[in-house]
Protein backbone atom coordinates (compact mmCIF):
# COMPACT_ATOMS: atom_id res chain seq x y z
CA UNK A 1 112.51 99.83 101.72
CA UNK A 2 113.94 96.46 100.39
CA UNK A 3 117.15 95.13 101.35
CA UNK A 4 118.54 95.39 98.51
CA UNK A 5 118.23 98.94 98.61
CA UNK A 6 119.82 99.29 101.67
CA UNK A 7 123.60 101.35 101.66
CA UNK A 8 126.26 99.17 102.87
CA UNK A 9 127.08 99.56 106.57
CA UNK A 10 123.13 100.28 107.09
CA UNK A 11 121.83 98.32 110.58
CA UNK A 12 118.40 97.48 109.34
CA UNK A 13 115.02 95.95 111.28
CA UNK A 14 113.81 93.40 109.54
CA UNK A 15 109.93 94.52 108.44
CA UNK A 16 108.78 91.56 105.96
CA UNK A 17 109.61 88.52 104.58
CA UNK A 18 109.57 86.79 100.62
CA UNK A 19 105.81 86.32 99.79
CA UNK A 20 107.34 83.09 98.09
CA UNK A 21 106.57 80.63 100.70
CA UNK A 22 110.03 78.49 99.80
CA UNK A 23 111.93 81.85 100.05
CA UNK A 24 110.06 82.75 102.86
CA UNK A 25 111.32 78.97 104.46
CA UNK A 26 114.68 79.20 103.09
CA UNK A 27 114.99 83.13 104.40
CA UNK A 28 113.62 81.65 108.18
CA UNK A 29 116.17 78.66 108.11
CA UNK A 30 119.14 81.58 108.07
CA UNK A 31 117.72 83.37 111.19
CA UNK A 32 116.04 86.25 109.38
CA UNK A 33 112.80 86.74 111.23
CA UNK A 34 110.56 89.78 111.33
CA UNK A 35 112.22 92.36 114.38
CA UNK A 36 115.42 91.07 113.67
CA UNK A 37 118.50 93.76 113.22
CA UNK A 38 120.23 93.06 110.07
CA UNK A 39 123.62 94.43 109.03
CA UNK A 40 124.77 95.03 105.63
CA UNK A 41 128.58 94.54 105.46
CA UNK A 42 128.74 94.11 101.46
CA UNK A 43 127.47 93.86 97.97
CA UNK A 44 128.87 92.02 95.01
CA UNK A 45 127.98 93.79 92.03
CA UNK A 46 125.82 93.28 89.25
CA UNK A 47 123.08 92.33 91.41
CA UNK A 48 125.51 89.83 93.17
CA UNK A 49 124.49 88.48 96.77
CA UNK A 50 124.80 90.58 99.55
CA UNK A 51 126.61 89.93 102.74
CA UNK A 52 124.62 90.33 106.18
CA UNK A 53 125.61 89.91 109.84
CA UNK A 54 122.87 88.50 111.93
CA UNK A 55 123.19 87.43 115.54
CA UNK A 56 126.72 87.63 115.19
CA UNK A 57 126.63 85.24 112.06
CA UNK A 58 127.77 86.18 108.59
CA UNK A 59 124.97 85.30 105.79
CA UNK A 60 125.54 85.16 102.17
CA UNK A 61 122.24 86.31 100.91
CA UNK A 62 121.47 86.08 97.09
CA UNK A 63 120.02 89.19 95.56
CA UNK A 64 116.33 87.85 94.53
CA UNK A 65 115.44 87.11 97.49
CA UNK A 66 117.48 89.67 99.51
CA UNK A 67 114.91 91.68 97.01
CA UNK A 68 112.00 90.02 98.53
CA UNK A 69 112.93 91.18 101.73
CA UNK A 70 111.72 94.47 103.34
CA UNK A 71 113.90 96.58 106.07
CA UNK A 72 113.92 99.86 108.08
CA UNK A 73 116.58 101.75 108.72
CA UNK A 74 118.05 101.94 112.87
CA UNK A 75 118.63 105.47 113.86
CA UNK A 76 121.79 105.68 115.60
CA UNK A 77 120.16 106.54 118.55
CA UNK A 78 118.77 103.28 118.38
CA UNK A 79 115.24 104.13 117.62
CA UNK A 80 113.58 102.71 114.06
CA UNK A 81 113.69 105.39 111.28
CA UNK A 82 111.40 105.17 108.27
């Protein structure tokens, strides 16, 4: 699923990254990389940016290319859920 489909609170995986190559830079310069766990602590509406936590860092992420970005959910068990 995309990122921006993701419910606030979700802890996410990280699948895939912007096919944009200067979102794809700009999205690897903020610590996103492929694997990573990703969690969604808010939303600003009308397709505002979305807030992430990732390595213990708070992100400001805007909502095209939080769009561009594709996730899996983390089971609480801590195993990867489709």
């Amino acid at each position: 699923m995309r990122l921006t489909d993701a419910q606030t609170g979700a802890q996410l995986t990280l699948q895939g990254l912007p096919v944009d190559p200067v979102a794809e830079g700009q999205v690897r310069s903020l610590g996103l990389l492929p694997g990573g766990a990703v969690h969604l602590l808010r939303r600003a509406p009308f397709h505002g940016p979305l807030l992430l936590e990732v390595d213990g860092r708070i992100i400001a992420l805007g909502w095209k290319i939080a769009s561009g970005l594709e996730v899996a959910l983390i089971a609480a068990s801590g195993s990867e859920a489709d």
